[in-house]
N, C-alpha and C. Protein backbone atom coordinates (compact mmCIF):
# COMPACT_ATOMS: atom_id res chain seq x y z
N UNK A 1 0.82 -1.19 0.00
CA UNK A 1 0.00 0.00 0.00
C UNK A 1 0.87 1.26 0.00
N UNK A 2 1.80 1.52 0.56
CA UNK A 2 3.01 2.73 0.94
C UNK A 2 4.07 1.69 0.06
N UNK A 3 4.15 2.97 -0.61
CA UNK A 3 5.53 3.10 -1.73
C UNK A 3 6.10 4.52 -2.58
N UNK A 4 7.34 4.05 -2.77
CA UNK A 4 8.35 5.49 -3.05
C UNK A 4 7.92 5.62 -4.62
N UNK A 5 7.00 4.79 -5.02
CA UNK A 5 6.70 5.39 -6.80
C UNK A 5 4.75 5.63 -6.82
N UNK A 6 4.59 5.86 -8.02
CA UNK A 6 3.13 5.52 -8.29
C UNK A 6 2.48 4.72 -8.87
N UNK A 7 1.55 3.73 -8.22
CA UNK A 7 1.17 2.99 -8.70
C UNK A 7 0.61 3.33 -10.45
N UNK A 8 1.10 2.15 -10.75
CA UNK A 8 0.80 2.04 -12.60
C UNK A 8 -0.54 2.15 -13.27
N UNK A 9 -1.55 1.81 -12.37
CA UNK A 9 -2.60 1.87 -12.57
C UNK A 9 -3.46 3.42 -12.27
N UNK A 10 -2.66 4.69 -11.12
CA UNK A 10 -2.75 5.90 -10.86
C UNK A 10 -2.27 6.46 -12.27
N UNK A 11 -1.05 6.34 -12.82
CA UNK A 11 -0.12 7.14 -14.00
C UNK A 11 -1.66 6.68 -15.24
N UNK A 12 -1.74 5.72 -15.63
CA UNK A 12 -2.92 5.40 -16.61
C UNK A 12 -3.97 6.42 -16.65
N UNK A 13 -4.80 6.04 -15.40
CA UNK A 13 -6.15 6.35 -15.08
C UNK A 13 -6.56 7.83 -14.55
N UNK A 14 -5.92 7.62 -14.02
CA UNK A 14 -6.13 8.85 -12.62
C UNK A 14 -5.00 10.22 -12.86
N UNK A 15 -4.04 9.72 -13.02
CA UNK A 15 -2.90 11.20 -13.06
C UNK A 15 -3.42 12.45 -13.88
N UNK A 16 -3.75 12.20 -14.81
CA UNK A 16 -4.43 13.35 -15.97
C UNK A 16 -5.42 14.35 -15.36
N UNK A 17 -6.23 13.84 -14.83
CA UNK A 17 -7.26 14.28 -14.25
C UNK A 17 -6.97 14.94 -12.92
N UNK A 18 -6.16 14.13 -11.99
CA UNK A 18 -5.25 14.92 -10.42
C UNK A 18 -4.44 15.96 -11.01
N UNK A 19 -3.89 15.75 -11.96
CA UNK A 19 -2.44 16.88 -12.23
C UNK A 19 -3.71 18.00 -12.99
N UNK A 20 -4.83 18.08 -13.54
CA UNK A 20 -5.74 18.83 -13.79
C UNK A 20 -6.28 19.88 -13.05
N UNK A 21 -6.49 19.29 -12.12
CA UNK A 21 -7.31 19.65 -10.77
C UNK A 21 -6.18 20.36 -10.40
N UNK A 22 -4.93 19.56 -9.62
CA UNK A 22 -3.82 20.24 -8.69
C UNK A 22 -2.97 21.82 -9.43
N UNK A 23 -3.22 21.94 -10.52
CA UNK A 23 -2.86 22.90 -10.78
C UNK A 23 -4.08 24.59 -10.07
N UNK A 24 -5.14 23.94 -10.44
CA UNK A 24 -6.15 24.73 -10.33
C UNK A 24 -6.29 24.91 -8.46
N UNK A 25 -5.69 24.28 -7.89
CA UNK A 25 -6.04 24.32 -6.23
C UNK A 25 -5.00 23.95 -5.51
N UNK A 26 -3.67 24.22 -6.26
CA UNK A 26 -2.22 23.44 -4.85
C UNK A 26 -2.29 24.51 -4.13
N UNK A 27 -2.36 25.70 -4.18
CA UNK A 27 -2.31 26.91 -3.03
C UNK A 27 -2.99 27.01 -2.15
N UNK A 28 -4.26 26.17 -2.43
CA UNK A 28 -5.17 26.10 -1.44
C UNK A 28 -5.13 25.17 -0.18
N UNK A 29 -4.14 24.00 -1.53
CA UNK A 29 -3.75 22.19 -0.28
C UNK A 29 -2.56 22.74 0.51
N UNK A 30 -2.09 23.53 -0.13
CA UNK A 30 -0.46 24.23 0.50
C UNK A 30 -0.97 24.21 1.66
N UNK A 31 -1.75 26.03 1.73
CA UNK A 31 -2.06 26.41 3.05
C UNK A 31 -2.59 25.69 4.20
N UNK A 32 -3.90 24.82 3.65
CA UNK A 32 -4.43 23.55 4.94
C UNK A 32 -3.30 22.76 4.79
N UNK A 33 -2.30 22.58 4.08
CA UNK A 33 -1.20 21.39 5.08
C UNK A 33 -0.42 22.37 5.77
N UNK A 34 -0.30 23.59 5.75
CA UNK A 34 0.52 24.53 6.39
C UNK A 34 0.06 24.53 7.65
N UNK A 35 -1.67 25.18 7.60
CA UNK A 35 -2.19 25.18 8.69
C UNK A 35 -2.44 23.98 9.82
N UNK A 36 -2.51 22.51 9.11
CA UNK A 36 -2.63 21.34 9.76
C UNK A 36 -1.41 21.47 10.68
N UNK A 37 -0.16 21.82 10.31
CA UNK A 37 1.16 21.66 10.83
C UNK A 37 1.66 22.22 11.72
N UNK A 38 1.34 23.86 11.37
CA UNK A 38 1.39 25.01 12.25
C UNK A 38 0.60 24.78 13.76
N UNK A 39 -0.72 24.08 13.45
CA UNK A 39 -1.66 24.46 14.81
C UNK A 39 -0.99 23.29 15.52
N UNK A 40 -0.46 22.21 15.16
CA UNK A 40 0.19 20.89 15.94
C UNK A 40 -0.89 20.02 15.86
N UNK A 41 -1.58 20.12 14.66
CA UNK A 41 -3.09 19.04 14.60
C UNK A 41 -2.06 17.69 14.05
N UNK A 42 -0.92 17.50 13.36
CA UNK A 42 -0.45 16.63 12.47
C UNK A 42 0.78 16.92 12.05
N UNK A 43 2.41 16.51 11.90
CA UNK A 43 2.84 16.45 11.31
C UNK A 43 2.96 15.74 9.63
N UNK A 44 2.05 15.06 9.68
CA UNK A 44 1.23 14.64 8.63
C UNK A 44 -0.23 14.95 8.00
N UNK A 45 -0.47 15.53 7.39
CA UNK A 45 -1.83 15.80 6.56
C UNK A 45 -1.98 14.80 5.14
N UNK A 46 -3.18 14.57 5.47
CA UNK A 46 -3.48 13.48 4.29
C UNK A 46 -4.80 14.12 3.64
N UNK A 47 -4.89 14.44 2.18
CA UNK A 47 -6.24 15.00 1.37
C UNK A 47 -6.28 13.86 0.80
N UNK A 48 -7.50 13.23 1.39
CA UNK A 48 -8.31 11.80 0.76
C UNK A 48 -8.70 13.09 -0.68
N UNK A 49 -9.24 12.27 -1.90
CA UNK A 49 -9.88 12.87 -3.07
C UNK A 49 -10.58 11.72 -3.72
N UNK A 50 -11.45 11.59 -3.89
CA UNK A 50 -12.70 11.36 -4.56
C UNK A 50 -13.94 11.66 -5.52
N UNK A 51 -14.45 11.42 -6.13
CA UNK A 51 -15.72 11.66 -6.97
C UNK A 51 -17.13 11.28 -6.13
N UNK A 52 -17.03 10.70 -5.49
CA UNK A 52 -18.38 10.61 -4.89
C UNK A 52 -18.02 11.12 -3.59
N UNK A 53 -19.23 11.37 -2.61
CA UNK A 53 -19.13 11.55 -1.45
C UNK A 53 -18.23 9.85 -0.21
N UNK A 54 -17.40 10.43 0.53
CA UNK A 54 -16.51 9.59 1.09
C UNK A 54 -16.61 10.14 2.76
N UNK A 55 -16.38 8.82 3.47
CA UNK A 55 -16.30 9.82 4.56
C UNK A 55 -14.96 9.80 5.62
N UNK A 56 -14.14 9.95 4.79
CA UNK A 56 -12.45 10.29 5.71
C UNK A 56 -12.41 11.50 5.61
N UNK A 57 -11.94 12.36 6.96
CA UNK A 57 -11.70 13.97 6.49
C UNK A 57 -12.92 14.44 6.65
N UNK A 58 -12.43 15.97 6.29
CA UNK A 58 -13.98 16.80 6.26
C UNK A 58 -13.33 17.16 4.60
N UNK A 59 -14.89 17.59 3.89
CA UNK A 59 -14.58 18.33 2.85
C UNK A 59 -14.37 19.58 2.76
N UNK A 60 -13.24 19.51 1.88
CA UNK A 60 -12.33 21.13 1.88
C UNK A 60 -12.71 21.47 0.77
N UNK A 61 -12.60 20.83 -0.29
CA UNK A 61 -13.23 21.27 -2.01
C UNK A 61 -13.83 20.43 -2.60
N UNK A 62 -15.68 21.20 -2.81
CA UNK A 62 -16.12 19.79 -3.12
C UNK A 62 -15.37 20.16 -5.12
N UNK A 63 -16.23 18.91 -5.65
CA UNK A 63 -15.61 19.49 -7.29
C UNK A 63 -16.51 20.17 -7.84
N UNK A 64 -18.01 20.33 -7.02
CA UNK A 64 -18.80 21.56 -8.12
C UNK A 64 -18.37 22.94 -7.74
N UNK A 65 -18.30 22.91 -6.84
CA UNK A 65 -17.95 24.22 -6.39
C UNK A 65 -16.77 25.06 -6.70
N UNK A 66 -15.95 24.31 -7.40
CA UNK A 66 -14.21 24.83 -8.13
C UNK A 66 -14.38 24.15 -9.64
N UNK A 67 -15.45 23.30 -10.11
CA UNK A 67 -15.16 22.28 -11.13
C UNK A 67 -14.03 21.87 -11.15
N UNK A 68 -14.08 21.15 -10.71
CA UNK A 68 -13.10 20.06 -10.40
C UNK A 68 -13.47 19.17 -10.76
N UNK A 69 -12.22 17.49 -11.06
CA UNK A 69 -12.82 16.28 -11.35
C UNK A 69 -13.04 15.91 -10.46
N UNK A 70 -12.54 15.68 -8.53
CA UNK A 70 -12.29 15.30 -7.64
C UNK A 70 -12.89 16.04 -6.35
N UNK A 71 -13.18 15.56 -5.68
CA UNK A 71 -13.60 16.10 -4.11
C UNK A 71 -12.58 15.90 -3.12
N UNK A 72 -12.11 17.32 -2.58
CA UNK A 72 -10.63 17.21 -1.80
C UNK A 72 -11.13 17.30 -0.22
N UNK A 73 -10.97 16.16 0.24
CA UNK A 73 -10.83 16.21 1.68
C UNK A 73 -9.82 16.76 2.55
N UNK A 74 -9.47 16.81 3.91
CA UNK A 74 -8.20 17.00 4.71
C UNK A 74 -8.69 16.52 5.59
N UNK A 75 -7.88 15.83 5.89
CA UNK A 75 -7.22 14.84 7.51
C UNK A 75 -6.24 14.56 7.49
N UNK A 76 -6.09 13.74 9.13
CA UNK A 76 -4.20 13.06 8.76
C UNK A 76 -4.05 12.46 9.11
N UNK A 77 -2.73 11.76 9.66
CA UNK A 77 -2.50 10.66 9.69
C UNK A 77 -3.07 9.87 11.10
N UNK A 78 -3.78 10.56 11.86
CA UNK A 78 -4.36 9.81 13.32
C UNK A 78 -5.46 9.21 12.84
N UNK A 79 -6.31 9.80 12.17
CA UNK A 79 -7.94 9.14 11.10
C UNK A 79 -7.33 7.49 10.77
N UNK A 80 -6.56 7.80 9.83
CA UNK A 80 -5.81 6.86 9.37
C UNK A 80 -5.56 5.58 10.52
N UNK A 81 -4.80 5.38 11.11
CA UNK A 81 -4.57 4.99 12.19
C UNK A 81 -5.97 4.63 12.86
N UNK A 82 -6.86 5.08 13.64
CA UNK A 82 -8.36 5.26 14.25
C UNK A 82 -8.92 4.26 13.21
N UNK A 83 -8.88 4.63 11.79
CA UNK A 83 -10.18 3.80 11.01
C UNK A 83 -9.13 2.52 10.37
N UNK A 84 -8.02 1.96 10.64
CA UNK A 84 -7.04 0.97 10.49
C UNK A 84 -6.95 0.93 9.26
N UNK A 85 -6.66 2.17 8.37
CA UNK A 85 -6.35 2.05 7.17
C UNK A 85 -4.85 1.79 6.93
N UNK A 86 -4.38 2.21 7.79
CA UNK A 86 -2.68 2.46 8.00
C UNK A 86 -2.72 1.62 9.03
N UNK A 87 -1.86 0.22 9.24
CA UNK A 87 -1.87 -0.75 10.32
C UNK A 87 -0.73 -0.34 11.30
N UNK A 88 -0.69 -0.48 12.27
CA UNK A 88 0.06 -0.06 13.45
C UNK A 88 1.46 -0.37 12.69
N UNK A 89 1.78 -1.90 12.61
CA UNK A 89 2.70 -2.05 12.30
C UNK A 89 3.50 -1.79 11.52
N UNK A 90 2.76 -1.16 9.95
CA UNK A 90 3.12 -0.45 9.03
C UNK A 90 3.59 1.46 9.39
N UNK A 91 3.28 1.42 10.61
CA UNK A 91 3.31 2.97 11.07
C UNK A 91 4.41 3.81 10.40
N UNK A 92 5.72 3.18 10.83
CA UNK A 92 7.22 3.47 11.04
C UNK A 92 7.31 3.96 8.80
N UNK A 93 7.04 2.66 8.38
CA UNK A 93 7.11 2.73 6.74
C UNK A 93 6.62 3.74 6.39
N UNK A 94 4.92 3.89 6.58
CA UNK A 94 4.24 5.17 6.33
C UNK A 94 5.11 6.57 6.56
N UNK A 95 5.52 6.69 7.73
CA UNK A 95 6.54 8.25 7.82
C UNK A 95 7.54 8.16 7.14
N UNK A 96 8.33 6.78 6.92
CA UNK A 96 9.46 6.98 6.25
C UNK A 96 8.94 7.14 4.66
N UNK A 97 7.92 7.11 4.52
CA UNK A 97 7.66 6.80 2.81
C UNK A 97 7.43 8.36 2.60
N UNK A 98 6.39 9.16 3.83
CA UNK A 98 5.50 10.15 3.53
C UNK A 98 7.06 11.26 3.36
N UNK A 99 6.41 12.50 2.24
CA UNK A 99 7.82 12.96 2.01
C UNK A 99 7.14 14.55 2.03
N UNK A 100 8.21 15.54 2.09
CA UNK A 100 8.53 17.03 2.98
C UNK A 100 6.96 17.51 2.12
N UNK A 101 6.17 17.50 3.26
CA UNK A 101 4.80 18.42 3.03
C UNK A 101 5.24 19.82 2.35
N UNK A 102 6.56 20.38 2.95
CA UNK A 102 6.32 21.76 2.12
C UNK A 102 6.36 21.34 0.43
N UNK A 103 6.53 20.63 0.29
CA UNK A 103 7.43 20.14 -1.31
C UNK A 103 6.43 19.38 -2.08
N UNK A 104 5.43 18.68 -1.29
CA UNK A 104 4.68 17.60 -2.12
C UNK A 104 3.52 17.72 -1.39
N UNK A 105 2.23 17.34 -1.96
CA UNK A 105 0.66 17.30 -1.09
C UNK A 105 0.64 15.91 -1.45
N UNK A 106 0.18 15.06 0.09
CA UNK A 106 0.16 13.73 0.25
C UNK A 106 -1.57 13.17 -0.53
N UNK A 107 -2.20 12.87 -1.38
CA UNK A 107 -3.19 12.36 -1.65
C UNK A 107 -3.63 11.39 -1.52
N UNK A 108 -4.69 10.79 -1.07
CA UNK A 108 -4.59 9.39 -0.70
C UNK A 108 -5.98 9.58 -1.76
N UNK A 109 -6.13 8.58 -3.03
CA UNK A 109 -7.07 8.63 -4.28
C UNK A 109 -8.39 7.42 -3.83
N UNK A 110 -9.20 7.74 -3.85
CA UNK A 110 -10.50 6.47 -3.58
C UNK A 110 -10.93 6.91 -4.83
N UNK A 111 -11.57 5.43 -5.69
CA UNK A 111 -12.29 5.09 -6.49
C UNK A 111 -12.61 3.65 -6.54
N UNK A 112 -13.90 3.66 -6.07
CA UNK A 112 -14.43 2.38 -5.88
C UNK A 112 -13.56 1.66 -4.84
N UNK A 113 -12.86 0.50 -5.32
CA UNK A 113 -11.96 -0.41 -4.74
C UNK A 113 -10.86 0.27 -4.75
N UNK A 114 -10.25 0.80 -6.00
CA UNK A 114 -9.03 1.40 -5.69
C UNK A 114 -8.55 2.11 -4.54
N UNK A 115 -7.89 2.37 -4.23
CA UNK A 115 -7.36 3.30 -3.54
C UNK A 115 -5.64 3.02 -3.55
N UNK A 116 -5.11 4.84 -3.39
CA UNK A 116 -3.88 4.64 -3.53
C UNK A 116 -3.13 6.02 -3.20
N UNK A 117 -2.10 6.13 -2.43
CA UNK A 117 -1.63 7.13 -1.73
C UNK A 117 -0.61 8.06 -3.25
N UNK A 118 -0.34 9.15 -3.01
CA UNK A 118 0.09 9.58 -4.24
C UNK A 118 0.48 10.91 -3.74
N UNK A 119 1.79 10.84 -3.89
CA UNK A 119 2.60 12.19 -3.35
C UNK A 119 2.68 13.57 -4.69
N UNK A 120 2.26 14.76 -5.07
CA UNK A 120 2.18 15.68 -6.66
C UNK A 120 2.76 16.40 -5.49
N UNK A 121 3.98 17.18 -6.30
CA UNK A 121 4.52 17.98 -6.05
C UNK A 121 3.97 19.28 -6.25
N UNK A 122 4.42 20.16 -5.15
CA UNK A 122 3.47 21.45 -5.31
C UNK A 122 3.88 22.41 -6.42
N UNK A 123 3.53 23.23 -7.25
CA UNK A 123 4.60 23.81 -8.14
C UNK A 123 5.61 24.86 -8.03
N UNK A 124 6.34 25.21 -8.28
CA UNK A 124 7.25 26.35 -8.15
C UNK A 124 6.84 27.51 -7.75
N UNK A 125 7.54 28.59 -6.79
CA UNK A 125 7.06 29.68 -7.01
C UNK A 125 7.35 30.63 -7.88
């Protein structure tokens, strides 16, 4: 489930459409992972994203409201943990995998069965 690439089946399906969206709203994921970090809610922030209604996170952007393809949640990594999506024992991997929030927004992608964690780099200033 936690890995240093993207799954093959994300680059196909899904990337076109995230790298779509993330252009149109990284300033926005910036700041709530800024703010997640700053208040001491998380050294980790996780934006579940979806097309249908999901219920990890609260919703931060739905997609009618920005047209968007995706519905951007925020939570982090304690949810995770709480709803045993992330197994205890896997804990240690998860941080070592998860990489510098200022630099990248952590996505974790639901569709249907799929699901799949997915680090997009934020863009330049």
């Amino acid at each position: 489930m936690i890995s240093d690439f993207n799954d093959p089946e994300l680059n196909g399906k899904y990337l076109g459409t995230i790298t779509k969206d993330f252009i149109k709203i990284s300033e926005i994921l910036k700041e709530a992972s800024y703010q997640v970090r700053s208040r001491k809610f998380s050294e980790y922030p996780i934006f579940p994203i979806s097309k249908k209604d999901q219920p990890i996170g609260q919703l931060l952007l739905g997609k009618d409201e920005k047209k968007l393809d995706w519905n951007y949640y925020i939570t982090y990594l304690d949810e995770f943990l709480q709803r045993k999506l992330i197994a205890e024992e896997l804990l240690n991997d998860f941080i070592a995998a998860y990489k510098d929030p200022d630099e990248f927004c952590c996505l974790f992608v639901i569709d249907g069965e799929f699901t799949s964690f997915v680090y997009v780099p934020y863009p330049e200033d």
